[in-house]
C-alpha atoms as a PDB file:
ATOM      1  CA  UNK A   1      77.206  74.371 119.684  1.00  0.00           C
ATOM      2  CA  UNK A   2      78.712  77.858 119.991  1.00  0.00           C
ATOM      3  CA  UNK A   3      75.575  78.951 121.378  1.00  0.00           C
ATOM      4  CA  UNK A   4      75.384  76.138 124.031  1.00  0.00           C
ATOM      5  CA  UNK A   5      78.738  77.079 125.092  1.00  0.00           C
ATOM      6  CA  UNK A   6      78.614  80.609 125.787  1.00  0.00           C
ATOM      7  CA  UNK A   7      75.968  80.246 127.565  1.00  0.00           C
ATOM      8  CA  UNK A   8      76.757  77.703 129.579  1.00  0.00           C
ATOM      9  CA  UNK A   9      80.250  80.068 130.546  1.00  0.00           C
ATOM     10  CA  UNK A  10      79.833  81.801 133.448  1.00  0.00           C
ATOM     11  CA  UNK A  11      76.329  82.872 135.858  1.00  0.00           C
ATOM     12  CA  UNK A  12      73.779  83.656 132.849  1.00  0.00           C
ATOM     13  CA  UNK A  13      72.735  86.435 135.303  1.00  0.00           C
ATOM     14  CA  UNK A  14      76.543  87.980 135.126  1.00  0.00           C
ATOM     15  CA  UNK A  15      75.556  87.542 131.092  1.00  0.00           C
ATOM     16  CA  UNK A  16      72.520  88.843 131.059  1.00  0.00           C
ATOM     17  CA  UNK A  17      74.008  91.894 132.922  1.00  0.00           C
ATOM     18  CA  UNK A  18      76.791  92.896 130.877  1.00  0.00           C
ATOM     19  CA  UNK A  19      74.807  92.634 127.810  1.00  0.00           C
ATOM     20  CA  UNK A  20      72.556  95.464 129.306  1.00  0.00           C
ATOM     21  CA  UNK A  21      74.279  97.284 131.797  1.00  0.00           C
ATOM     22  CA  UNK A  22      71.868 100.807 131.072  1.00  0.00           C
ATOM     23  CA  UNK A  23      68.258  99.334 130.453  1.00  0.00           C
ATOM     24  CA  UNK A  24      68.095  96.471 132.707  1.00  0.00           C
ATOM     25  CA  UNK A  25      65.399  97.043 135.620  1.00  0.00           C
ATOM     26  CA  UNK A  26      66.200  96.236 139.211  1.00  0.00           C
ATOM     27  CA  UNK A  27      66.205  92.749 139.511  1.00  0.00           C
ATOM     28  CA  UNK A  28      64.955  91.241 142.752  1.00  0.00           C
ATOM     29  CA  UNK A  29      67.681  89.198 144.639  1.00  0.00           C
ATOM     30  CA  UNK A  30      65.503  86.456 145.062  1.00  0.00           C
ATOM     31  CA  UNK A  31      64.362  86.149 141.358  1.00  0.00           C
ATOM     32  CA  UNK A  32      68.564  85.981 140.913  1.00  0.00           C
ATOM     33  CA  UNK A  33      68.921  83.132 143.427  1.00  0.00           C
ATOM     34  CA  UNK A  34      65.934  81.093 141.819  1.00  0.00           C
ATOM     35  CA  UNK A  35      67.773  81.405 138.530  1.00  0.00           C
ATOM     36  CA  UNK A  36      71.112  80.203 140.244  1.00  0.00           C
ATOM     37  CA  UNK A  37      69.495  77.461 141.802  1.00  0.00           C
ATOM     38  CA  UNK A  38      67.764  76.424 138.587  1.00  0.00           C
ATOM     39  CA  UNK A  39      71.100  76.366 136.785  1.00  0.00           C
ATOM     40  CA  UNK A  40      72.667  74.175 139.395  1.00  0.00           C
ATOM     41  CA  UNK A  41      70.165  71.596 139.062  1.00  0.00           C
ATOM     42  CA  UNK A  42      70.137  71.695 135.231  1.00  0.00           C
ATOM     43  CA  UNK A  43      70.455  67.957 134.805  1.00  0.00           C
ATOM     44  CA  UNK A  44      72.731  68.910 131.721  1.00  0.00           C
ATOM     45  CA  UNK A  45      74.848  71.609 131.829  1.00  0.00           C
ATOM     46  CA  UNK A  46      74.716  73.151 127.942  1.00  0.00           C
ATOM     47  CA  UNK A  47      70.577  72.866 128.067  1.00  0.00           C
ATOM     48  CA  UNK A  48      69.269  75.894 127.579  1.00  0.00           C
ATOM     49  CA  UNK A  49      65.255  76.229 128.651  1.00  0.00           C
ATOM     50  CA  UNK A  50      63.208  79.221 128.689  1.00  0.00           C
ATOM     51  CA  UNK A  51      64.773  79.855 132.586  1.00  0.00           C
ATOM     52  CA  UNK A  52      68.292  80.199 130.750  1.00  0.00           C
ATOM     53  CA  UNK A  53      67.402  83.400 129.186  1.00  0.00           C
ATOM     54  CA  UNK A  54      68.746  86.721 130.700  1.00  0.00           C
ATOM     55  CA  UNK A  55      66.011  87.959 133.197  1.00  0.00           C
ATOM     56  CA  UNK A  56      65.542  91.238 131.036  1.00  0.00           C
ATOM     57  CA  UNK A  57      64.718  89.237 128.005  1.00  0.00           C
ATOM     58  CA  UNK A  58      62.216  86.989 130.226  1.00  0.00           C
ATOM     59  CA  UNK A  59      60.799  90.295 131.613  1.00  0.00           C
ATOM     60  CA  UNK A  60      60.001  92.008 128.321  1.00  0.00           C
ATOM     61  CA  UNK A  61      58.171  88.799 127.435  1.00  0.00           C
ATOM     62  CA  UNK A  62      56.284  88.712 130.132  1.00  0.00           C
ATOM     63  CA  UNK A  63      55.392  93.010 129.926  1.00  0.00           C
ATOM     64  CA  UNK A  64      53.141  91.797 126.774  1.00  0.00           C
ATOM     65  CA  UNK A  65      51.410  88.883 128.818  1.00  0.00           C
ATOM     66  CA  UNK A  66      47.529  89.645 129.729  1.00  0.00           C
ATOM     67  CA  UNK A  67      46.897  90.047 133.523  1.00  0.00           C
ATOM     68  CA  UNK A  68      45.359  86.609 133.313  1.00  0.00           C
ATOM     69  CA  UNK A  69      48.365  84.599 132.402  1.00  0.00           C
ATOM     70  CA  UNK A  70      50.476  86.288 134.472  1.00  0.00           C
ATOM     71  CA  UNK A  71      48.411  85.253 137.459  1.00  0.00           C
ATOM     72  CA  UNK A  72      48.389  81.759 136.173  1.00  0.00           C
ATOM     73  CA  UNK A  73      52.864  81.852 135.600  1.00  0.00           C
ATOM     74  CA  UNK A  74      52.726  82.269 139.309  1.00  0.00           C
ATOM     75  CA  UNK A  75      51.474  78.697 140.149  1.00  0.00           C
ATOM     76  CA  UNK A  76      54.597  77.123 137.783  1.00  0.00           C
ATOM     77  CA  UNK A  77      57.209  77.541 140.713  1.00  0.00           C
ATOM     78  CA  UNK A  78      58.860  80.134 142.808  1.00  0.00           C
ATOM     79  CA  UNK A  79      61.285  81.309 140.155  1.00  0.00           C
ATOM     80  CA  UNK A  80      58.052  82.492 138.145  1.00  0.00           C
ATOM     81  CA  UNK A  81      55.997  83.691 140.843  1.00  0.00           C
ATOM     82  CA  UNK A  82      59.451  85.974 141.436  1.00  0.00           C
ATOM     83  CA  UNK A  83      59.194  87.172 138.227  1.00  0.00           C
ATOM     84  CA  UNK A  84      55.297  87.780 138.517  1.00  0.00           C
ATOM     85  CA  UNK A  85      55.804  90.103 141.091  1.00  0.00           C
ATOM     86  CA  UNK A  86      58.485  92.547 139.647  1.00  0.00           C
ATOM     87  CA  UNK A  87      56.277  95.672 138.715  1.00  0.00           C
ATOM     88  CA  UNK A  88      57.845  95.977 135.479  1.00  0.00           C
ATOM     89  CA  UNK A  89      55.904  93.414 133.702  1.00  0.00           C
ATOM     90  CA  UNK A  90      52.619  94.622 134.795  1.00  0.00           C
ATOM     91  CA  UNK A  91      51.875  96.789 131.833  1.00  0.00           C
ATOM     92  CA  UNK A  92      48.550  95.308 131.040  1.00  0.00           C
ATOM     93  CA  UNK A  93      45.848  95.314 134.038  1.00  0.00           C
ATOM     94  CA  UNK A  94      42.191  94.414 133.817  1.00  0.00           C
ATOM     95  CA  UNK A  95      39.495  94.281 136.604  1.00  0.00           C
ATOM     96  CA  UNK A  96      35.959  92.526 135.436  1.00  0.00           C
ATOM     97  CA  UNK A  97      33.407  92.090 137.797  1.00  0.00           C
ATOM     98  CA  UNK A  98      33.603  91.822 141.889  1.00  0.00           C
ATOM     99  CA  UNK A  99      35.777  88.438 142.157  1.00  0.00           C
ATOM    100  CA  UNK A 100      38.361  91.080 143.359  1.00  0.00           C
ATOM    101  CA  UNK A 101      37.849  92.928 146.614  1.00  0.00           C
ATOM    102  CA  UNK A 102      38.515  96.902 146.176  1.00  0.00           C
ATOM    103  CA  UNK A 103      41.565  96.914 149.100  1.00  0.00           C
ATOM    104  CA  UNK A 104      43.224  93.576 147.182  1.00  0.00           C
ATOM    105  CA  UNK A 105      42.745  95.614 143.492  1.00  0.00           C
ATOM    106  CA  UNK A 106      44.421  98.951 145.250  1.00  0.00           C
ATOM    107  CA  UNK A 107      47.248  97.024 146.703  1.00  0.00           C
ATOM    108  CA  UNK A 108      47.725  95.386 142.989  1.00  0.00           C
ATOM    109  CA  UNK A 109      47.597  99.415 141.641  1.00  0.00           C
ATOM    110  CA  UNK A 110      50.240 100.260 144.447  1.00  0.00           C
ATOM    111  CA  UNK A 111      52.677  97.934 142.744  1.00  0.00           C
ATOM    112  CA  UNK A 112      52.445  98.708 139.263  1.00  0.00           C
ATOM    113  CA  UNK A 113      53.688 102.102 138.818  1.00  0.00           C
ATOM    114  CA  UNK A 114      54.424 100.754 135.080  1.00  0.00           C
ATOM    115  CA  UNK A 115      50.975 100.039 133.861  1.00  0.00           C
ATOM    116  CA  UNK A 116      50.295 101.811 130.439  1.00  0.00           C
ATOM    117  CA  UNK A 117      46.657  99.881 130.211  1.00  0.00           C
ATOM    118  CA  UNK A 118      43.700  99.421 132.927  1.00  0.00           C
ATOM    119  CA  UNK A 119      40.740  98.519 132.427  1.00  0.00           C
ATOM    120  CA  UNK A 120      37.830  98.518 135.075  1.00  0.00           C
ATOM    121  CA  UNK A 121      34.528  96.545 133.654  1.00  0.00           C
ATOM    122  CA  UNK A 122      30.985  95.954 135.718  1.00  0.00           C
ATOM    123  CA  UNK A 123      32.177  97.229 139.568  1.00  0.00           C
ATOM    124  CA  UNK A 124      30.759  99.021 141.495  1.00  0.00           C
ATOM    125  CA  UNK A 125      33.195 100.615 143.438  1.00  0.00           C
ATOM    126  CA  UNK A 126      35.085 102.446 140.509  1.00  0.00           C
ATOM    127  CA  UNK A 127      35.852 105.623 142.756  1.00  0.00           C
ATOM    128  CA  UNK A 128      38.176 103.957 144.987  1.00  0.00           C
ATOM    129  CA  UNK A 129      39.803 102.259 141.884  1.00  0.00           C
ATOM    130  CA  UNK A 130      40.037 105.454 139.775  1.00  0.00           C
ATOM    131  CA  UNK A 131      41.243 107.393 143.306  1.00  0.00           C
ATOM    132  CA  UNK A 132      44.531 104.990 143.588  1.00  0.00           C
ATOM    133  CA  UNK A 133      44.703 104.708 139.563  1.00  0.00           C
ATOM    134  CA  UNK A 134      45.508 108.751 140.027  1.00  0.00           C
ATOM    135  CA  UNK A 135      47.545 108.667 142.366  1.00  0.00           C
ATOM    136  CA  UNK A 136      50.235 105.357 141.514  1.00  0.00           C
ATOM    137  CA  UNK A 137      49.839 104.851 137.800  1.00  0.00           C
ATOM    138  CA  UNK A 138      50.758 108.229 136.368  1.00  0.00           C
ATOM    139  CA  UNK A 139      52.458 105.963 133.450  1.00  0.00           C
ATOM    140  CA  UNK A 140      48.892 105.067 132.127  1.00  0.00           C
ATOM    141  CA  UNK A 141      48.774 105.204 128.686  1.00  0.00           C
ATOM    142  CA  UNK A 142      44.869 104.148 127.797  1.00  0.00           C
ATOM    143  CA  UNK A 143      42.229 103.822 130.309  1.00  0.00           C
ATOM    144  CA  UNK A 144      38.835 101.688 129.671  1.00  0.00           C
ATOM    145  CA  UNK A 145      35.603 101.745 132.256  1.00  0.00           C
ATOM    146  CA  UNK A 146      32.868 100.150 131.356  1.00  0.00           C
ATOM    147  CA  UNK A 147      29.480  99.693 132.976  1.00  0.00           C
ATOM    148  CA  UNK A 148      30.404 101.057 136.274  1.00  0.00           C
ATOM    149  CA  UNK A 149      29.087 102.749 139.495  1.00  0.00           C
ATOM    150  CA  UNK A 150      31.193 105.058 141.610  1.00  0.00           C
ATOM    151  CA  UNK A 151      29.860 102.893 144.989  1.00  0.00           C
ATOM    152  CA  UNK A 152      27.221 100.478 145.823  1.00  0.00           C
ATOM    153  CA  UNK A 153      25.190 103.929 146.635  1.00  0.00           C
ATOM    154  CA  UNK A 154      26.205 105.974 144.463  1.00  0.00           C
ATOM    155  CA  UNK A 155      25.349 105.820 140.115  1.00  0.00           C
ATOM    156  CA  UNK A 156      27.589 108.765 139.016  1.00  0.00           C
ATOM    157  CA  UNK A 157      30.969 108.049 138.921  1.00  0.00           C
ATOM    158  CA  UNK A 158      33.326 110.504 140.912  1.00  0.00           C
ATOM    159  CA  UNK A 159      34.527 113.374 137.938  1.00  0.00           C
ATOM    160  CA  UNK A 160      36.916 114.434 140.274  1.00  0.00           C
ATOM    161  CA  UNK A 161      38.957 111.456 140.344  1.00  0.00           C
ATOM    162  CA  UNK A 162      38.573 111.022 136.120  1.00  0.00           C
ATOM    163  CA  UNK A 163      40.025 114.392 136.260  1.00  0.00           C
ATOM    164  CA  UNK A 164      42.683 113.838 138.327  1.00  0.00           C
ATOM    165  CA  UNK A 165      43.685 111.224 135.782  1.00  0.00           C
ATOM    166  CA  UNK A 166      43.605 113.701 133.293  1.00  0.00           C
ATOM    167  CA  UNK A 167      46.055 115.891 134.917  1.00  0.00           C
ATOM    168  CA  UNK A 168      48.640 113.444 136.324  1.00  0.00           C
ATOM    169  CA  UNK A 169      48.753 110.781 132.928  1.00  0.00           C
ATOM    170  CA  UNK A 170      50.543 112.743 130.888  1.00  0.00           C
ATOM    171  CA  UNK A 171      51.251 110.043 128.454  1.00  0.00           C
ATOM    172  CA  UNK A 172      47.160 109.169 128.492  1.00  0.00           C
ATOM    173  CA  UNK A 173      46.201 108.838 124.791  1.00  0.00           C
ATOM    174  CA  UNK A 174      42.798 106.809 124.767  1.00  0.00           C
ATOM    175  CA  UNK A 175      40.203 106.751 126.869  1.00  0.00           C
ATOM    176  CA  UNK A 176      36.984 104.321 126.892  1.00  0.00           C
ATOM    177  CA  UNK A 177      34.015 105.453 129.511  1.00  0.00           C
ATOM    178  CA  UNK A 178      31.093 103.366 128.825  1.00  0.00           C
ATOM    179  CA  UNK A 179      27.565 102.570 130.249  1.00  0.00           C
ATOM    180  CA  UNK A 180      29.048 104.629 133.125  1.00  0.00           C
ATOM    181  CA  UNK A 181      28.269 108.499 133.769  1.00  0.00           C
ATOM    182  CA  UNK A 182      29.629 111.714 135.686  1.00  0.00           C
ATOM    183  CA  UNK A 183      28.609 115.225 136.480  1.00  0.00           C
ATOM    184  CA  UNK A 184      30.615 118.447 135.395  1.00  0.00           C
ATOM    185  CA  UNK A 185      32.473 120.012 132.912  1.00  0.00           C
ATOM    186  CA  UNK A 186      35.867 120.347 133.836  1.00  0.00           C
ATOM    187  CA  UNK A 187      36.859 117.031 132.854  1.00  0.00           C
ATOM    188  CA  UNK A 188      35.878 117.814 128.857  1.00  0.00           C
ATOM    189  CA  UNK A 189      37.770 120.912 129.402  1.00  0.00           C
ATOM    190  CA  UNK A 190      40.805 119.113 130.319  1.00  0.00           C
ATOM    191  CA  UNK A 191      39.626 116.269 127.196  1.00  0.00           C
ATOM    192  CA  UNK A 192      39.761 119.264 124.706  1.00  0.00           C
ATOM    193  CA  UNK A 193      42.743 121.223 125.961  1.00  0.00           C
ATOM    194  CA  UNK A 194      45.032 117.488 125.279  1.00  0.00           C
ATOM    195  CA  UNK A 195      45.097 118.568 121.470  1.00  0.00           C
ATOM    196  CA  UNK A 196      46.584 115.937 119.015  1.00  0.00           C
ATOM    197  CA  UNK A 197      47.964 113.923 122.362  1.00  0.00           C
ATOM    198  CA  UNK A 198      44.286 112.324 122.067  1.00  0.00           C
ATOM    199  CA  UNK A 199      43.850 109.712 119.926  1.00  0.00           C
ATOM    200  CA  UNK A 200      40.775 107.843 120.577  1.00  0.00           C
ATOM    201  CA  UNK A 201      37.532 108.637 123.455  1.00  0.00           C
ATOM    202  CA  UNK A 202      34.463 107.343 123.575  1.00  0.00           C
ATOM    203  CA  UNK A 203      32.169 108.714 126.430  1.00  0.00           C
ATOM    204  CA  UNK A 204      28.824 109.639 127.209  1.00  0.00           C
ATOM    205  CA  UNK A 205      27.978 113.522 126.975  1.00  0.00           C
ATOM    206  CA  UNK A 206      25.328 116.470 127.592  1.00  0.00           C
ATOM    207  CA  UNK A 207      24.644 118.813 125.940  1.00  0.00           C
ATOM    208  CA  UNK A 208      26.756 121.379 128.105  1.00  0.00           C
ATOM    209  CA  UNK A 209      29.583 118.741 128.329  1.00  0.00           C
ATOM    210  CA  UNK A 210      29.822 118.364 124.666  1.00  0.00           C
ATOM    211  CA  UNK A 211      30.256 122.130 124.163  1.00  0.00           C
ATOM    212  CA  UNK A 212      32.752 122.669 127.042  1.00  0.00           C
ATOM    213  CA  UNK A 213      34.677 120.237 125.139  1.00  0.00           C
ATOM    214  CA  UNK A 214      34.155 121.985 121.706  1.00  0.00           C
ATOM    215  CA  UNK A 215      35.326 125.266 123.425  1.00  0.00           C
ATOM    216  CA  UNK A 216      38.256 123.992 125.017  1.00  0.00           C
ATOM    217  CA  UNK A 217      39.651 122.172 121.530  1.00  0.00           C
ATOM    218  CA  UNK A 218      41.931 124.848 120.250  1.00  0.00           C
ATOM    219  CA  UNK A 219      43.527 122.290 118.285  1.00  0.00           C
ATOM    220  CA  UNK A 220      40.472 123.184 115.960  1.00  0.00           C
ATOM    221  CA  UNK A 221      39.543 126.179 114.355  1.00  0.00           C
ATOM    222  CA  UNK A 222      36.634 128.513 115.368  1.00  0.00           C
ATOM    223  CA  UNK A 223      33.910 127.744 112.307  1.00  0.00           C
ATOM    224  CA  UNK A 224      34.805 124.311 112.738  1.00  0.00           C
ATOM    225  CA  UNK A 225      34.154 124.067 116.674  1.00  0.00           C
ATOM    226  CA  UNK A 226      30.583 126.419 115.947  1.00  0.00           C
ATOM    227  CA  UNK A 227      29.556 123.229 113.892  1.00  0.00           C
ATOM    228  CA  UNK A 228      30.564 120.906 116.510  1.00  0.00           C
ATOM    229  CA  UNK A 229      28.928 122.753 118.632  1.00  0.00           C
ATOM    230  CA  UNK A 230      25.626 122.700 116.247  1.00  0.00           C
ATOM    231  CA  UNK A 231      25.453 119.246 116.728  1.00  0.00           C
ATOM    232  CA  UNK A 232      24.271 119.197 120.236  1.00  0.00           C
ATOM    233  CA  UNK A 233      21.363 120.741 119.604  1.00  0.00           C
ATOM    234  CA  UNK A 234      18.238 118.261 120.394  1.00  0.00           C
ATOM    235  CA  UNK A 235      20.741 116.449 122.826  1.00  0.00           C
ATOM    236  CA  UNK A 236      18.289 116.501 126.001  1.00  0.00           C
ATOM    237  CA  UNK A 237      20.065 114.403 128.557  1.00  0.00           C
ATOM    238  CA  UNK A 238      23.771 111.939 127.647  1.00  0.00           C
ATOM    239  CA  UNK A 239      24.254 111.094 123.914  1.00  0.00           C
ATOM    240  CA  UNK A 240      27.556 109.294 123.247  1.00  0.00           C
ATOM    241  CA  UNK A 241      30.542 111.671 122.292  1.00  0.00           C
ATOM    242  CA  UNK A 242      33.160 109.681 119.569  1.00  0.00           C
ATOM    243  CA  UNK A 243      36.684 111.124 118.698  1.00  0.00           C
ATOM    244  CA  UNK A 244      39.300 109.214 116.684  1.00  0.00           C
ATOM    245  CA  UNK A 245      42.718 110.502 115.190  1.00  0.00           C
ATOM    246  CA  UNK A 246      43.782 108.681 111.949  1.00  0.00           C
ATOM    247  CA  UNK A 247      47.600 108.948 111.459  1.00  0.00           C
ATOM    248  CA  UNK A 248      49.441 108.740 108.454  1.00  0.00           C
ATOM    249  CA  UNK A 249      52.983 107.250 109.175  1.00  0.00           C
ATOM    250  CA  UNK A 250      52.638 107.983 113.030  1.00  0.00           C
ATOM    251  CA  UNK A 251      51.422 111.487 111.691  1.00  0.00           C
ATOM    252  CA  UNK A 252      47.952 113.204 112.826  1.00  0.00           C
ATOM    253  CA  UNK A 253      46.621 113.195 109.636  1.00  0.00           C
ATOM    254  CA  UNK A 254      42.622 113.384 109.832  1.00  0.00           C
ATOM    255  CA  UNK A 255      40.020 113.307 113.156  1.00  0.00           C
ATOM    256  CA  UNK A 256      37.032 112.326 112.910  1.00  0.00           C
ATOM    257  CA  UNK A 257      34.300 113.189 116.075  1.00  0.00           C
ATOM    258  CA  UNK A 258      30.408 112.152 116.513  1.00  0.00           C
ATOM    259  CA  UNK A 259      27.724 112.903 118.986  1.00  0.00           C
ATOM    260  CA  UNK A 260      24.265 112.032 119.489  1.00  0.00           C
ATOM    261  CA  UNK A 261      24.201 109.347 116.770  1.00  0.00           C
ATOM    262  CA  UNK A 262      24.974 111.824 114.118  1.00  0.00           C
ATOM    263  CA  UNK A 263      27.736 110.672 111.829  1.00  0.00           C
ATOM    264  CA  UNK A 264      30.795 110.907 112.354  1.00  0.00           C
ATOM    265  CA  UNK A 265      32.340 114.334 111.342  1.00  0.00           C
ATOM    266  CA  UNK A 266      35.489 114.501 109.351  1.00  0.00           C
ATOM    267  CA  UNK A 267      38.139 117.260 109.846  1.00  0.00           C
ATOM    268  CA  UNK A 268      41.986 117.443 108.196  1.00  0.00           C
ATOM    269  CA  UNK A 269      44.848 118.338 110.443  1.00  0.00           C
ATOM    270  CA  UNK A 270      47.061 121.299 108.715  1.00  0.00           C
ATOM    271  CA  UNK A 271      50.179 121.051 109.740  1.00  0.00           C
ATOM    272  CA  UNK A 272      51.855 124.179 108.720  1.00  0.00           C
ATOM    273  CA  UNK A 273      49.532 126.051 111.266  1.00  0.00           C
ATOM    274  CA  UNK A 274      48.127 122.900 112.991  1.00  0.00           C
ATOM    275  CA  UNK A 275      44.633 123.863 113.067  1.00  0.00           C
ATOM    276  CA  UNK A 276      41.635 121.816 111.714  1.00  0.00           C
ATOM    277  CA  UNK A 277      39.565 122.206 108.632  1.00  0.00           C
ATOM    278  CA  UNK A 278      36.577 120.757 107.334  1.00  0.00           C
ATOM    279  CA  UNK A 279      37.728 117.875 104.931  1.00  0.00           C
ATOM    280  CA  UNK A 280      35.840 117.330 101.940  1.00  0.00           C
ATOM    281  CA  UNK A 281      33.468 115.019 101.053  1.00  0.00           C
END
């Protein structure tokens, strides 16, 4: 009954404000009138329904809601579809297929400049995508392209654009590029120079690609990047290039890379001098 009655006290906005007066996110005046009106209506006054919470709380529930549902919340009513729209929940974006047009999937990019996932599966107009990903979602956390073509004419995706990524996510952590290819080496330059702040890639590789990479990852020790480097050899066109980190407690503790079907080769992070060496078997 407590419960029931201080929330009933008062605009559960003016509630839901005090409570967090620091984290909250700007909320939308017309996702705070929807509210109001909705607690107006409220047949009974002390019933408390998932449109009672404070908007932050209804927010953060809705940040770990799959692009999919979120599009579906829309159609409940207008108070949802208000929510929908604040960028804040959009942390989670995926784009399968064509059933998208590329301007409607750039607008959607434009307004969520706090995505920390994308993933981009079977277009085939990735360049534009990746080109607006760069440029709007510098949050980006992990990034995921699958089976993609940089245009209807064109097979290679765009390396300028994947690098561009590189250099503006700063947070960027994991990164999934498969059945999809790109010229040049700067961008395995860039993938070797992010150290420890990698945690998981999966791409496909030459020969020369692999070793820019293995030159660029300072973050490992000279012998160890020669054997790396070894196991390119017989690599004639792509073979796929796998890195992992394990962590120990949130700690780098072991990585563990692979290319050209060869297994996977296990190294031990020292932390003292945080270079890599050979584990044992």
């Amino acid at each position: 009954m407590g419960m029931h009655t201080a929330w009933a006290s008062g605009s559960l906005v003016e509630t839901c404000l005090e409570k967090y007066p620091s984290k909250r996110p700007k909320i939308s005046e017309n996702v705070i009138i929807c509210q109001s009106k909705i607690e107006k209506n409220n047949e009974i006054p002390n019933e408390i329904n998932i449109t009672s919470l404070p908007l932050e709380i209804l927010f953060e529930i809705l940040s770990y809601l799959p692009c999919t549902d979120l599009y579906t919340l829309k159609k409940v009513n207008t108070f949802f579809e208000q929510l929908v729209h604040d960028p804040t929940v959009w942390r989670v974006y995926e784009v399968i297929n064509n059933d998208m047009n590329t301007e409607d999937v750039i607008e959607e990019l434009k307004r969520m400049p706090f995505l920390k996932k994308f993933s981009i599966d079977a277009r085939s107009d990735s360049d534009d995508i990746l080109r607006q990903l760069s440029l709007t979602n510098k949050n980006l956390e992990e990034l995921s392209i699958s089976n993609c073509t940089g245009s209807t004419s064109k097979l290679y995706l765009r390396s300028s654009y994947l690098i561009r990524i590189l250099e503006r996510c700063i947070r960027l952590h994991t990164i999934y590029i498969l059945g999809s290819r790109f010229r040049g080496l700067k961008f395995f330059r860039i993938l070797g120079n992010m150290g420890l702040r990698l945690k998981a890639a999966s791409t496909q590789a030459t020969c020369l690609q692999f070793r820019a990479y293995t030159k660029s990852a300072k973050h490992i020790s000279e012998n160890d990047r020669q054997l790396l480097s070894d196991m390119s050899l017989g690599a004639r066109r792509w073979a796929p290039l796998h890195y992992l980190m394990m962590e120990r407690q949130n700690v780098p503790h072991k990585i563990l890379i692979s290319y050209l079907y060869s297994d996977f080769l296990p190294m031990e992070i020292i932390p003292q001098t945080e270079t890599l060496k050979l584990a044992p078997d």
